[in-house]
N, C-alpha and C. Protein backbone atom coordinates (compact mmCIF):
# COMPACT_ATOMS: atom_id res chain seq x y z
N UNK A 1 16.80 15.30 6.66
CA UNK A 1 15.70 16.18 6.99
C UNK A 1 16.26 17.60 7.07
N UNK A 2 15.11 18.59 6.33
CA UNK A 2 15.88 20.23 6.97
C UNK A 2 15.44 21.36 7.56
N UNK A 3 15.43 21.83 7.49
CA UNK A 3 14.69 22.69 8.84
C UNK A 3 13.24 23.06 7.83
N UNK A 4 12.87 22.57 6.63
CA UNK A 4 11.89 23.50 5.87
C UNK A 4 11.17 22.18 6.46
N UNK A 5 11.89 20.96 6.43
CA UNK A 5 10.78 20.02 6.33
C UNK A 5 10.15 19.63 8.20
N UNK A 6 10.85 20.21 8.62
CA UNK A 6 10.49 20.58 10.09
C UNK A 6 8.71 21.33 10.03
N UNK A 7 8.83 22.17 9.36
CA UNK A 7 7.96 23.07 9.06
C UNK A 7 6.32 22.62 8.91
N UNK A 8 6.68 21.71 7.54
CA UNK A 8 5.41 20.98 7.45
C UNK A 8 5.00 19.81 8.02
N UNK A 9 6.10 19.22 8.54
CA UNK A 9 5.59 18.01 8.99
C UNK A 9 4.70 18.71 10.37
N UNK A 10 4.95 19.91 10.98
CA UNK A 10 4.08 20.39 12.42
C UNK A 10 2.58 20.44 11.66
N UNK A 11 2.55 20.79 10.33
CA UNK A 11 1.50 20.49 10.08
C UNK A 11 0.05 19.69 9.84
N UNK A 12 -0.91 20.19 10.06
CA UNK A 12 -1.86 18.57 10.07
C UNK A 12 -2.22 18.44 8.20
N UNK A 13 -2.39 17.45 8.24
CA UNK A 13 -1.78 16.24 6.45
C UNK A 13 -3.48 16.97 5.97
N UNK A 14 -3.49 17.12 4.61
CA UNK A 14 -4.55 17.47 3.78
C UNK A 14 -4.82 16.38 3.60
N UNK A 15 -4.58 15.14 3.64
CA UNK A 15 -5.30 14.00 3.41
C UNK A 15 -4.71 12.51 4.29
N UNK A 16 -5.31 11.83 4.26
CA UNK A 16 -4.68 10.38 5.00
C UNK A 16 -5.01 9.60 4.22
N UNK A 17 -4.25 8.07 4.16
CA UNK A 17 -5.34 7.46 3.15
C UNK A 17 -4.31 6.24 4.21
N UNK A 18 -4.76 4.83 4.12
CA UNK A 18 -4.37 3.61 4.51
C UNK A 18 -4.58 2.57 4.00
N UNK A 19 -3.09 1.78 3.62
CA UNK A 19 -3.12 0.61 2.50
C UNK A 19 -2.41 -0.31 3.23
N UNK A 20 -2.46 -1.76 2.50
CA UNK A 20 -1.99 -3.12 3.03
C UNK A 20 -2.39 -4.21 2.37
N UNK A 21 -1.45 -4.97 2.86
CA UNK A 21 -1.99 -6.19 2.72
C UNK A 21 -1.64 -7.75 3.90
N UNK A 22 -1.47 -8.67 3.52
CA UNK A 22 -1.64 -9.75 4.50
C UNK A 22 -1.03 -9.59 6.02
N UNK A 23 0.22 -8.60 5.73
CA UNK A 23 1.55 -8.31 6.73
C UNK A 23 1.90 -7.24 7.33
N UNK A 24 1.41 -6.50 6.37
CA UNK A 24 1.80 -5.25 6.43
C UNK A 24 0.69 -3.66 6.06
N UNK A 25 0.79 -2.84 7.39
CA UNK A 25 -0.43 -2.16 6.97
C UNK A 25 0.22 -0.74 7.20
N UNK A 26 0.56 0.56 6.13
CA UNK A 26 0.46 1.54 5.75
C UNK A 26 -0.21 2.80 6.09
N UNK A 27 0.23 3.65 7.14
CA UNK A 27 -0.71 4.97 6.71
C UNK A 27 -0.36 6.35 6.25
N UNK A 28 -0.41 6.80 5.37
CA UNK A 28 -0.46 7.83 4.61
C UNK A 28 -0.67 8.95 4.72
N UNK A 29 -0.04 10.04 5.21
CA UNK A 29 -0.42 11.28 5.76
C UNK A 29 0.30 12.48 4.58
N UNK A 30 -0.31 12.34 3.77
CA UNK A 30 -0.05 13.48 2.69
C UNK A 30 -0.24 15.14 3.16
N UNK A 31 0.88 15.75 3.36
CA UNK A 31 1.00 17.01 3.60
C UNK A 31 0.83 18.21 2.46
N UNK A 32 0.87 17.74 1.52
CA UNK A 32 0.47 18.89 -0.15
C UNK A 32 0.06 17.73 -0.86
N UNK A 33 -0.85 18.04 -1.76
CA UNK A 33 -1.20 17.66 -2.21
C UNK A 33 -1.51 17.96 -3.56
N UNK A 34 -0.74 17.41 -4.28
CA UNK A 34 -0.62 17.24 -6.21
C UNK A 34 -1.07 16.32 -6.98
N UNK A 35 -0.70 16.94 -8.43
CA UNK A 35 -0.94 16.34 -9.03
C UNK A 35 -0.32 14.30 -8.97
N UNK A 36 1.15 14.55 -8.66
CA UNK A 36 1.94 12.90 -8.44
C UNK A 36 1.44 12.39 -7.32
N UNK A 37 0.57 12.96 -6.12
CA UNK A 37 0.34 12.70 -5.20
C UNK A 37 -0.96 11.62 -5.37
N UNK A 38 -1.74 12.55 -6.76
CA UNK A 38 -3.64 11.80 -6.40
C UNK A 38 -2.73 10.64 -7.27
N UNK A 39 -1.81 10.94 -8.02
CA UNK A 39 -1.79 9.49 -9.29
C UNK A 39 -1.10 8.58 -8.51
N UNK A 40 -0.29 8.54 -7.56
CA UNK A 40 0.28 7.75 -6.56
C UNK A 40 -1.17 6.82 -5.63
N UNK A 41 -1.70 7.91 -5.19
CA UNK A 41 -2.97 7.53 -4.33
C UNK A 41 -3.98 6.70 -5.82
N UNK A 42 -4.23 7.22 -6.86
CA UNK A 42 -5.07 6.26 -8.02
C UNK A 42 -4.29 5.23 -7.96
N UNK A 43 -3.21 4.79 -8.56
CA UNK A 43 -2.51 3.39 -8.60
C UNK A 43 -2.41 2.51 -7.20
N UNK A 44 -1.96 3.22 -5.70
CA UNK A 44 -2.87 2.09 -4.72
C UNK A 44 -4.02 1.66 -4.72
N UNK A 45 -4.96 2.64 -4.90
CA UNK A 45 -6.22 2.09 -5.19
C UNK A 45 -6.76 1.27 -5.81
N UNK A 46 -6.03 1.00 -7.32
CA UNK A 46 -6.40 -0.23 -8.21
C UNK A 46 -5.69 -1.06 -7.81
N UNK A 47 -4.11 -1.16 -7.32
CA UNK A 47 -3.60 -2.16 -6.74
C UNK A 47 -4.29 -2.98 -5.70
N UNK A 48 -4.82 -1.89 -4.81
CA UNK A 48 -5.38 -2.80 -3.48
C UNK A 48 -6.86 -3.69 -3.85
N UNK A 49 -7.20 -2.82 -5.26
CA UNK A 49 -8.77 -3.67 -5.68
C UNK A 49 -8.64 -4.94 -6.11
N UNK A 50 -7.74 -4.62 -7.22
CA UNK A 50 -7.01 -5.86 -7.90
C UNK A 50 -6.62 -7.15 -7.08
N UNK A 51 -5.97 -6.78 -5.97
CA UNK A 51 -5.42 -7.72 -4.22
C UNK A 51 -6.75 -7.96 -3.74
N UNK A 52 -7.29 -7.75 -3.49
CA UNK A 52 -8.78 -8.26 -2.95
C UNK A 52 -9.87 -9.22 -3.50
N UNK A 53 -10.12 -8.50 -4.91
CA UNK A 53 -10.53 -9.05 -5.21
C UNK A 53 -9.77 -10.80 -5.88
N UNK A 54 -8.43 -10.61 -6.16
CA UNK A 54 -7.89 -11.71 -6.62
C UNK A 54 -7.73 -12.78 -5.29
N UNK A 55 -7.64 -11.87 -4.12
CA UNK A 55 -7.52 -12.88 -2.68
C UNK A 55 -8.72 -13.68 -2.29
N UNK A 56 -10.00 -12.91 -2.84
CA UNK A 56 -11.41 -13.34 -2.59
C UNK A 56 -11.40 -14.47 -4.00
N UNK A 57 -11.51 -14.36 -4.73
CA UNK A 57 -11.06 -15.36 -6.02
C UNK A 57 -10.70 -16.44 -5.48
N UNK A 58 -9.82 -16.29 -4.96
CA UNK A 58 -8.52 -17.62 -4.74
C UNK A 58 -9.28 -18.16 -3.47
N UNK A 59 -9.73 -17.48 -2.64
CA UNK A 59 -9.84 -18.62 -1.58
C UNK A 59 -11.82 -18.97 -1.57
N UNK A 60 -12.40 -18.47 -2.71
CA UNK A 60 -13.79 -19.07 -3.50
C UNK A 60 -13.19 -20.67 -4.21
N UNK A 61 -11.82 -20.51 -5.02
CA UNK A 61 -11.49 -21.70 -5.75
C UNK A 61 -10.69 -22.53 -4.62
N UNK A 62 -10.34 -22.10 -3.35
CA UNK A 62 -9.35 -23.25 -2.39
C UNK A 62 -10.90 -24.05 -1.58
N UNK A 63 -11.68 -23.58 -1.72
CA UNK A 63 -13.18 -24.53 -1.14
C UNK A 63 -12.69 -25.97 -1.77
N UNK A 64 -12.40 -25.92 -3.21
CA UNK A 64 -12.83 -27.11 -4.19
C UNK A 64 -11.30 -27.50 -4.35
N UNK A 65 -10.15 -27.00 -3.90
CA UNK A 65 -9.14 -27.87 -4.51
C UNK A 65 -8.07 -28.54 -3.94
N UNK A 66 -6.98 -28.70 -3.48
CA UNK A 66 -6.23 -29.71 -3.16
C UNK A 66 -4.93 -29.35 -2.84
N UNK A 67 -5.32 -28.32 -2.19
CA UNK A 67 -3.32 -27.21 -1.89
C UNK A 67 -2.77 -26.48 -2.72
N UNK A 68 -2.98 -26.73 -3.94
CA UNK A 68 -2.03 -26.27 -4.87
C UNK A 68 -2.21 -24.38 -4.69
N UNK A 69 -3.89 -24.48 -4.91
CA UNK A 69 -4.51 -22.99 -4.85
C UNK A 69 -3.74 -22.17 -3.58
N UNK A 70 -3.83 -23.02 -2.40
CA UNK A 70 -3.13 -22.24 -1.42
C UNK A 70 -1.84 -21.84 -1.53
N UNK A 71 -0.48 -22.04 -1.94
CA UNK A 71 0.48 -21.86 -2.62
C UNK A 71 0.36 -20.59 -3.42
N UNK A 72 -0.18 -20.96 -4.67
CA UNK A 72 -0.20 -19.88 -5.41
C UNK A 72 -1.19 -18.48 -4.96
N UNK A 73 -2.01 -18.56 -4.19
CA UNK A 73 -2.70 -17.40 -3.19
C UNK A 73 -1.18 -16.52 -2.42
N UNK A 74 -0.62 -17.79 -2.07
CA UNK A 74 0.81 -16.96 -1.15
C UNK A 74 1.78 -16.25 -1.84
N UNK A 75 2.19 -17.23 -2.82
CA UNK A 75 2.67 -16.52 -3.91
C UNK A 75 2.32 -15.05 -4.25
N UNK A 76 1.13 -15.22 -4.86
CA UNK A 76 0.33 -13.96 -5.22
C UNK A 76 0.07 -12.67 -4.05
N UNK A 77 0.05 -12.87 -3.24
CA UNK A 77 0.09 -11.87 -1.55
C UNK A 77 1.41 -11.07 -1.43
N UNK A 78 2.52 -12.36 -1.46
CA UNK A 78 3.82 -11.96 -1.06
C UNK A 78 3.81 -10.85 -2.13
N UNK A 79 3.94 -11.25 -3.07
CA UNK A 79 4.38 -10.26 -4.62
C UNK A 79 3.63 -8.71 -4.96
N UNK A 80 2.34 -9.21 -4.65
CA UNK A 80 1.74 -7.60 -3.98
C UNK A 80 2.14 -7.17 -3.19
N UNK A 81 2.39 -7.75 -1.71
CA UNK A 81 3.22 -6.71 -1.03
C UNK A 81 4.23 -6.48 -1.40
N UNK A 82 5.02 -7.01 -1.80
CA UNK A 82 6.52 -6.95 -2.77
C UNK A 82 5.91 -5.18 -3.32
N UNK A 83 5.07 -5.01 -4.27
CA UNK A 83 4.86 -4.47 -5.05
C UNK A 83 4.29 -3.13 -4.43
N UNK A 84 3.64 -3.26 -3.29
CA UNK A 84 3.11 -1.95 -2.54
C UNK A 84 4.23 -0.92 -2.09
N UNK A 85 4.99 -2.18 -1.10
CA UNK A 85 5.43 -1.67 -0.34
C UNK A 85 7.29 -0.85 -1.06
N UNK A 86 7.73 -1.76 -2.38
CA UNK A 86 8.58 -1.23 -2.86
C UNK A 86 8.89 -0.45 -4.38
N UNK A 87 7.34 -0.28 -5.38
CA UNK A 87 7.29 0.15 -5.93
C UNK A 87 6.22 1.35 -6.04
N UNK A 88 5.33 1.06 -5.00
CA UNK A 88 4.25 2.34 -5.17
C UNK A 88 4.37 3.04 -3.96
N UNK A 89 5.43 2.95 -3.20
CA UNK A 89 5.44 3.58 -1.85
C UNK A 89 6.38 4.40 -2.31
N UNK A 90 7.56 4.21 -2.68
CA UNK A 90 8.65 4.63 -2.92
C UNK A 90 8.66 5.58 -4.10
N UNK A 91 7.54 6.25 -5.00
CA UNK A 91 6.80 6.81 -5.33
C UNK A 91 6.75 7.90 -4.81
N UNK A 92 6.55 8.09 -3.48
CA UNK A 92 6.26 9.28 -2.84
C UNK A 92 8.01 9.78 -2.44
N UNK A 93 9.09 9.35 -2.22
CA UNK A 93 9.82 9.75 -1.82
C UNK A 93 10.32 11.37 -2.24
N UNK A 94 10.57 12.26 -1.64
CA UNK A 94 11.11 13.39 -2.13
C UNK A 94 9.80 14.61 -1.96
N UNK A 95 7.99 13.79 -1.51
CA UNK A 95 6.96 14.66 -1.00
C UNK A 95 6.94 14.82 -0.45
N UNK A 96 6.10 15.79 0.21
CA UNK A 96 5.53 16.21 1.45
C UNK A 96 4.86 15.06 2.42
N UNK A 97 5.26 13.99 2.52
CA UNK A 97 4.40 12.85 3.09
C UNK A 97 4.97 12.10 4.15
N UNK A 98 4.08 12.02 5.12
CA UNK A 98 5.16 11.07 6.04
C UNK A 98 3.80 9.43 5.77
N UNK A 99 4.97 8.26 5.76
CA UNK A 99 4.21 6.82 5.87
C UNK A 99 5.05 6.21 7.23
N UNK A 100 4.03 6.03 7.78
CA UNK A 100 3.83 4.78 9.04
C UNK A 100 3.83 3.77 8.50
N UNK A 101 4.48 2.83 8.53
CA UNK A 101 4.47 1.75 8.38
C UNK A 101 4.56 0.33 9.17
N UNK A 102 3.38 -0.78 9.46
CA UNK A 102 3.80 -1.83 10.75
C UNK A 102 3.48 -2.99 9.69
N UNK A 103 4.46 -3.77 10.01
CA UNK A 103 4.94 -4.95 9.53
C UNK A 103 4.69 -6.58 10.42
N UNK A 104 4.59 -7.53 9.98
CA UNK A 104 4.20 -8.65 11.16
C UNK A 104 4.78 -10.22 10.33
N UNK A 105 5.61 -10.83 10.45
CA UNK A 105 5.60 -12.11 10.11
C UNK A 105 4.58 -13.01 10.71
C-alpha cells in the first residue's frame, strides 16, 4: 500500500456492486471508475446469471432424479466459485477497489 492509495481509499466508492455464490459472498467498492472496471463488473454479471439460472435448472431436474443431479449441481457451484472468486476478482487487482470478502464452509 502507499501513501497515494491512502488517499482514495478515505474516499467514498463511485459505485458498489455485490457478488456470490453458495459460500462465499463479495462486496465491491469501486473507487474510479473505467473503462476495465464496467467490463470486469459486465462479466460478473453474466457469470452470476449464468450461476443462477443453471442452479435453478438443476434443482427443477433433482425433483425427478436419483442423486446423480445433486453431485453434478455441486460440482457445478464449486467451479463457479472457483471461477468468481479466482479469475474475475483478480481482475481488479492493481484498481482503485477495495473487495470484502466472507467465506463459510
Amino acid at each position: 500500500m502507499t501513501l497515494e492509495d491512502r488517499e482514495w481509499l478515505q474516499t467514498k466508492p463511485v459505485q458498489t456492486y455485490e457478488t456470490g455464490g453458495i459460500f462465499c459472498n463479495h462486496q465491491i467498492f469501486l473507487h474510479e471508475q473505467n473503462k476495465k472496471t464496467t467490463k470486469i463488473i459486465t462479466e460478473l454479471n453474466r457469470t452470476e446469471q449464468a450461476y443462477y439460472q443453471k442452479v435453478k435448472d438443476l434443482k427443477e431436474q433433482m425433483k425427478y432424479s436419483d442423486g446423480e443431479l445433486y453431485h453434478e449441481a455441486q460440482t457445478f457451484i464449486s467451479k463457479l466459485d472457483d471461477e468468481i472468486d479466482s479469475k474475475i476478482l483478480g481482475k481488479f487487482n492493481g484498481l482503485k477497489v477495495v473487495i470484502i470478502s466472507m467465506c463459510s464452509c
